[in-house]
Protein backbone atom coordinates (compact mmCIF):
# COMPACT_ATOMS: atom_id res chain seq x y z
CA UNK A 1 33.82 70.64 23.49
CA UNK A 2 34.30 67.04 23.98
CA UNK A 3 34.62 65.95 27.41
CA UNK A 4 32.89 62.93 28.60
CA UNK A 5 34.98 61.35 25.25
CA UNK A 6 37.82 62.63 26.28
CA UNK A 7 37.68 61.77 29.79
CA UNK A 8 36.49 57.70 28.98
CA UNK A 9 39.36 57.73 26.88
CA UNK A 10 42.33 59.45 28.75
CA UNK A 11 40.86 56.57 31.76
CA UNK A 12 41.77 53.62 29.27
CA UNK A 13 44.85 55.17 28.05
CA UNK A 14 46.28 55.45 32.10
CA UNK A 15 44.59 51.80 32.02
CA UNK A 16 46.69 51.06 29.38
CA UNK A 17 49.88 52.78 30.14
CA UNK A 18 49.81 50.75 33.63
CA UNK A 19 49.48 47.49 32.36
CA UNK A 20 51.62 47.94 29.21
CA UNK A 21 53.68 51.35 29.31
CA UNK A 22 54.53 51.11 25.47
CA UNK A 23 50.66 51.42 24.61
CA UNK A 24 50.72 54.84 24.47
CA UNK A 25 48.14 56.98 22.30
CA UNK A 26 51.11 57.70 19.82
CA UNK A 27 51.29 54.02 19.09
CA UNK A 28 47.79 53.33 19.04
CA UNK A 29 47.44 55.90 16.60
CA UNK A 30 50.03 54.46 14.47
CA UNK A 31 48.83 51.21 14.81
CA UNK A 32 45.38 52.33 13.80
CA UNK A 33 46.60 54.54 10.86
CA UNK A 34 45.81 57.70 12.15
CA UNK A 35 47.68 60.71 12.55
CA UNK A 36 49.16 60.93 16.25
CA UNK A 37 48.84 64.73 16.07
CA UNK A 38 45.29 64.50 15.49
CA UNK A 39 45.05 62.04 18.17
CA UNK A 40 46.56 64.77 20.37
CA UNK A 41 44.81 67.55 19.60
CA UNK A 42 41.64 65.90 19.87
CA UNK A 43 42.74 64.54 23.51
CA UNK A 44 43.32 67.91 23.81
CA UNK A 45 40.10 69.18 23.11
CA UNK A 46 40.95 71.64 20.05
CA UNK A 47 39.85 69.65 17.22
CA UNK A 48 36.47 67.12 17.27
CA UNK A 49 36.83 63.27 17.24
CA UNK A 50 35.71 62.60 13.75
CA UNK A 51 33.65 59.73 12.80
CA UNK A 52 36.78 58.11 11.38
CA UNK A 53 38.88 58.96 14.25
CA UNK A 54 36.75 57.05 16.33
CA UNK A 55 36.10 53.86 13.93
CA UNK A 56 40.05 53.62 14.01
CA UNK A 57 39.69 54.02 17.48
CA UNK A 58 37.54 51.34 18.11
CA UNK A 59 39.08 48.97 16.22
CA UNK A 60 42.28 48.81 17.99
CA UNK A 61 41.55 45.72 20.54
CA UNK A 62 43.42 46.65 23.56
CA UNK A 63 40.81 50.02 24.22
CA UNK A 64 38.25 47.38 24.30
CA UNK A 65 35.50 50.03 23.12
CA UNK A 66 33.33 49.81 21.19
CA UNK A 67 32.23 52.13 18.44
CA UNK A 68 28.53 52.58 19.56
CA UNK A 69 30.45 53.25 22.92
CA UNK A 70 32.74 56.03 21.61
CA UNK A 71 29.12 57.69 18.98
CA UNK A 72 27.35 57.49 22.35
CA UNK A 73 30.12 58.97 24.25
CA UNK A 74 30.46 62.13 21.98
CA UNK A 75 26.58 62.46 21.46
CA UNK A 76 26.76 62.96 25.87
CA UNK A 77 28.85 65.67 24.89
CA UNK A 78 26.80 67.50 22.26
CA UNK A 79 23.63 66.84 23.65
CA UNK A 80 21.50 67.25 26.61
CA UNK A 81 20.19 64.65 28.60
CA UNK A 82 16.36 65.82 27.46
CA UNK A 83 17.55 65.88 24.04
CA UNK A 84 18.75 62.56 24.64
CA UNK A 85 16.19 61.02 26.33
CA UNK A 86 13.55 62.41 23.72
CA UNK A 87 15.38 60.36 20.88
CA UNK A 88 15.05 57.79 23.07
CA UNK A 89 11.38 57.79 23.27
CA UNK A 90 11.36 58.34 19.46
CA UNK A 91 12.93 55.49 19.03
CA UNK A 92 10.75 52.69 21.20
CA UNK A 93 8.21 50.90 19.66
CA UNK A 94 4.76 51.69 20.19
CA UNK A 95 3.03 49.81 23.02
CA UNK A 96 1.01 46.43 21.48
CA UNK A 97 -2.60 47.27 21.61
């Protein structure tokens, strides 16, 4: 279950909402071409935020998110912070000699 995505994104939705009350996750699915009941039931927690769900995502301007933000977001959720950390490690170079 998703739910550090979910949460970052139901935030910017309110954020949204307050500052322009037709910017509602219906439209920004529309506007994004992706199916609002999707949208919903992934808000919703009983369907995963597919790879394509979230490119669409982040390219809609007024989230301001970024993909890596939204991967990074749903890795917090299907990872552990040691598992996390780990491919972090993996990932730095090795220290200049």
């Amino acid at each position: 279950m998703t739910v550090m995505l979910r949460e970052k994104l139901f935030t910017i939705f309110e954020t949204l909402k307050e500052k322009d009350p037709s910017l509602t996750p219906y439209k920004i699915a529309l506007e994004t071409a992706l199916d609002p009941a999707h949208l919903r039931t992934a808000l919703k927690g009983d369907r995963p935020f597919s790879d394509s769900m979230l490119e669409k995502l982040a390219s809609h301007p007024a989230l301001g998110v970024s993909l890596d933000q939204l991967f990074a977001w749903r890795m917090m959720d299907e990872y552990t912070r040691e598992q996390i950390e780990y491919a972090i490690r993996e990932l730095r170079p090795p220290p200049e000699s």
